[in-house]
Protein backbone atom coordinates (compact mmCIF):
# COMPACT_ATOMS: atom_id res chain seq x y z
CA UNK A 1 0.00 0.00 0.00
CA UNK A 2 1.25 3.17 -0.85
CA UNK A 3 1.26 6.29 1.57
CA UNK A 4 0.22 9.33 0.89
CA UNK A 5 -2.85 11.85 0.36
CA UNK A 6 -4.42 11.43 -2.82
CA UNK A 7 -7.77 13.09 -3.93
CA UNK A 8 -10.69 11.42 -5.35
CA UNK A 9 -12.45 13.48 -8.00
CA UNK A 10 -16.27 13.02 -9.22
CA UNK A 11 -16.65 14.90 -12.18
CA UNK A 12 -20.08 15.88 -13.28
CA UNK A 13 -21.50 18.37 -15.56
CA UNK A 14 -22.58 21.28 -13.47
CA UNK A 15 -20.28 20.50 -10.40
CA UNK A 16 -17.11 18.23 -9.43
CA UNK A 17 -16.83 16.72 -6.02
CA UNK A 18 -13.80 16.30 -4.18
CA UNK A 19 -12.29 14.51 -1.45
CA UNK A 20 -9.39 13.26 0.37
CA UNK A 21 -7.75 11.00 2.28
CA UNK A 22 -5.66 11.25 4.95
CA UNK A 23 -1.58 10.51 4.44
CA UNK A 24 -2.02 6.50 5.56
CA UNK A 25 -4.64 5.85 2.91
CA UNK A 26 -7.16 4.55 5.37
CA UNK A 27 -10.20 6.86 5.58
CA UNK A 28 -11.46 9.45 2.56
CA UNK A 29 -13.17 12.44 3.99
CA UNK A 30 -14.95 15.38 1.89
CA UNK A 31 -13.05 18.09 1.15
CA UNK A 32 -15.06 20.75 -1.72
CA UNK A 33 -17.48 21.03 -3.91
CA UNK A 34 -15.74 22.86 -7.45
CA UNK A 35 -18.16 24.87 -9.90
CA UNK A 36 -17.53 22.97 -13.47
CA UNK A 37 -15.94 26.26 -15.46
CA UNK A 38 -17.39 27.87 -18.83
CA UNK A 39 -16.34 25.84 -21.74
CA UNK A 40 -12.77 27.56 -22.44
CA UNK A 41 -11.92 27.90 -18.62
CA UNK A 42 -9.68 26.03 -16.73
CA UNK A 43 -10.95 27.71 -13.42
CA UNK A 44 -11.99 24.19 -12.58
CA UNK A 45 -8.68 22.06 -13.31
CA UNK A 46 -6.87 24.94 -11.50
CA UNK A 47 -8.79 24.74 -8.17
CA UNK A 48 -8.33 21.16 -8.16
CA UNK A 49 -4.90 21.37 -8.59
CA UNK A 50 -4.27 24.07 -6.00
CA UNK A 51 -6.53 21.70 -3.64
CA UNK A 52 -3.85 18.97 -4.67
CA UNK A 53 -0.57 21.26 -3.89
CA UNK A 54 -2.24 22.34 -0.60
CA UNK A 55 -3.00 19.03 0.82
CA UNK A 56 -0.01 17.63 -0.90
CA UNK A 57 -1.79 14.95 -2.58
CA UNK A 58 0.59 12.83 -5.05
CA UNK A 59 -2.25 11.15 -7.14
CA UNK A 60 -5.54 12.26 -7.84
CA UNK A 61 -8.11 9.23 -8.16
CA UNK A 62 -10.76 9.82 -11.15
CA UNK A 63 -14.24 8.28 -11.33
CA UNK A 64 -14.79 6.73 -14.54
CA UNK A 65 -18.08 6.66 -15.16
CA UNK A 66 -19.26 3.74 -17.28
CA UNK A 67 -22.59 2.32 -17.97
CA UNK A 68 -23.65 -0.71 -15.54
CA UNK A 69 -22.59 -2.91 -18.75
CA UNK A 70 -19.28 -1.57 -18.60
CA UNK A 71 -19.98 0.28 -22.22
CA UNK A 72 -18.96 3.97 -22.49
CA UNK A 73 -21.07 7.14 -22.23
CA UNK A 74 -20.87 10.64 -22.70
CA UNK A 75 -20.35 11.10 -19.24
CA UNK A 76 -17.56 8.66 -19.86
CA UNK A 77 -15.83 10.89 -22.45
CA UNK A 78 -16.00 14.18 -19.91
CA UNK A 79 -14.74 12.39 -16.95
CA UNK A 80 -11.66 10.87 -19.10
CA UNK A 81 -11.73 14.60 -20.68
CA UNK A 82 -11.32 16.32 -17.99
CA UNK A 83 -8.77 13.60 -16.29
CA UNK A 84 -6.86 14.36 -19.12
CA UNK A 85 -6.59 18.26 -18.61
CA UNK A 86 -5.64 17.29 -14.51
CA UNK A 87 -2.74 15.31 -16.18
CA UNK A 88 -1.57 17.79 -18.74
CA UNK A 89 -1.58 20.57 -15.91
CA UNK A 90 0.85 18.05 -14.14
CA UNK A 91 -0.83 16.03 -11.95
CA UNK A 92 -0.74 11.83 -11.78
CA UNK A 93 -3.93 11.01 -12.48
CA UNK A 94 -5.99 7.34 -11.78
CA UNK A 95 -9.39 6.76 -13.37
CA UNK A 96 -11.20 4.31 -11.56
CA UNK A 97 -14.40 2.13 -12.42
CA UNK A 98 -17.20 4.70 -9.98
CA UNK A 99 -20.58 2.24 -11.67
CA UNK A 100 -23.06 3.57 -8.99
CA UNK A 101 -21.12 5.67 -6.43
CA UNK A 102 -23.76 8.87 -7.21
CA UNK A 103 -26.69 6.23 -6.63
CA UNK A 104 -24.85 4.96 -3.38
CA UNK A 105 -23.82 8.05 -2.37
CA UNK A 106 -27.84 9.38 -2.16
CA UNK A 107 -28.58 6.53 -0.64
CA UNK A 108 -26.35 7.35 2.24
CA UNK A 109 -27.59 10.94 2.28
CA UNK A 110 -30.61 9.68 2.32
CA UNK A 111 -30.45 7.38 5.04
CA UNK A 112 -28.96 9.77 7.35
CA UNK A 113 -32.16 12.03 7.08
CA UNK A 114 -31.01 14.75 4.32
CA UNK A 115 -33.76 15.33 1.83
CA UNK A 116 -33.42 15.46 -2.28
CA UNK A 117 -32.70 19.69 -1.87
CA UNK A 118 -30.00 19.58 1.00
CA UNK A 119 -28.19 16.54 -0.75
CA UNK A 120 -27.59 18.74 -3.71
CA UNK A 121 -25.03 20.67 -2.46
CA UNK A 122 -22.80 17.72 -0.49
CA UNK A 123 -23.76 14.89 -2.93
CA UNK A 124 -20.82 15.12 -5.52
CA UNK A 125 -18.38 15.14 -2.65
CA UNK A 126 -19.88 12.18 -1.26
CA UNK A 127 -19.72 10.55 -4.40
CA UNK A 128 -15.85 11.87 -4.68
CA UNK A 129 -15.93 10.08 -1.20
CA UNK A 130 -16.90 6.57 -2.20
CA UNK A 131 -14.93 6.71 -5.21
CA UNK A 132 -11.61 7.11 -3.47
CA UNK A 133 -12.71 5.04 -0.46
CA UNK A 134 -13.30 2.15 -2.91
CA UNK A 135 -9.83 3.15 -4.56
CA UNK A 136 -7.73 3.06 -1.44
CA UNK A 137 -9.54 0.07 -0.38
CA UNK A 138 -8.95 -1.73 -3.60
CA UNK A 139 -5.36 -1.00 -3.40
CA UNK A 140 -5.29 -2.24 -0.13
CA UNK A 141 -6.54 -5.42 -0.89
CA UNK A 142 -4.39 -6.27 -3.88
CA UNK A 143 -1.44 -4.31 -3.16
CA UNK A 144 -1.30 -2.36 -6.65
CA UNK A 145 -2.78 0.74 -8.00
CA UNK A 146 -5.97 0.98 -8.83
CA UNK A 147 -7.53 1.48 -12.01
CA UNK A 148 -5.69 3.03 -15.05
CA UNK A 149 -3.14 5.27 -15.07
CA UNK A 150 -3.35 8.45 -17.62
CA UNK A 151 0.18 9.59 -19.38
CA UNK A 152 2.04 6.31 -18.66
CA UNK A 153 2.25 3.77 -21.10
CA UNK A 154 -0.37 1.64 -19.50
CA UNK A 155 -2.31 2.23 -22.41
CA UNK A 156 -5.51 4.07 -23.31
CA UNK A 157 -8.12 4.37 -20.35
CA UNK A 158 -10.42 1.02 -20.20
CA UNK A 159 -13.88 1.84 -21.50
């Protein structure tokens, strides 16, 4: 298992959700909800990126948002889109497999009593949550990385 802070990013259309874990890996917490910047702005990739520097994250942990029969979307094609703009403003970059984190994650909210209108604003970091909970665990459990690495030559992103 590696050490280290890493952030786990959920990107979505209007808003990205963002959290973090603490430097043993063991427990993500949320951290910020970004605005998604105008088409032509990179206000987005740069808060993330400061949010990375400041918490001195060394890997930032993607959802990859497939369909539940693994096919790709056009949610798939932003996520990996904008995973690619973290990467080419320097940062490592993991996309990992996030099939029903957003469903999960209102389920929690849910359950804990918050209603449709006060999830809005927290769900995307609780989604950011369970995708880099599920990472950390993953890589706990079989001792590698998880998911796919961008700008190595892994290869392409899995779709």
């Amino acid at each position: 298992m590696r050490d280290g802070v890493r952030l786990g990013v959920d990107v979505g259309r209007a808003r990205i959700g963002v959290a973090r874990c603490d430097p043993s890996a063991m427990l993500a917490v949320p951290l910020e909800t970004v605005p998604r910047a105008a088409e032509g702005s990179d206000a987005d990739v740069r808060r993330i990126l400061e949010l990375a520097e400041e918490y001195d994250a060394f890997e930032l942990v993607v959802g990859h948002p497939l369909s539940l029969t693994g096919n790709a979307t056009p949610s798939t094609d932003d996520a990996v889109a904008f995973a690619s703009r973290l990467a080419n403003g320097g940062a490592s970059v993991r996309l990992v497999d996030e099939r029903m984190s957003t469903v999960t994650a209102q389920q929690a909210l849910r359950a804990s009593g918050k209603r449709a209108k006060q999830q809005r604003s927290i769900i995307d970091q609780a989604a950011a949550v369970i995708i880099l909970q599920h990472a950390i665990d993953a890589e706990r459990a079989s001792g590698k990385p998880p998911g796919q690495s961008l700008g190595t030559d892994e290869g392409p992103p899995p779709l």
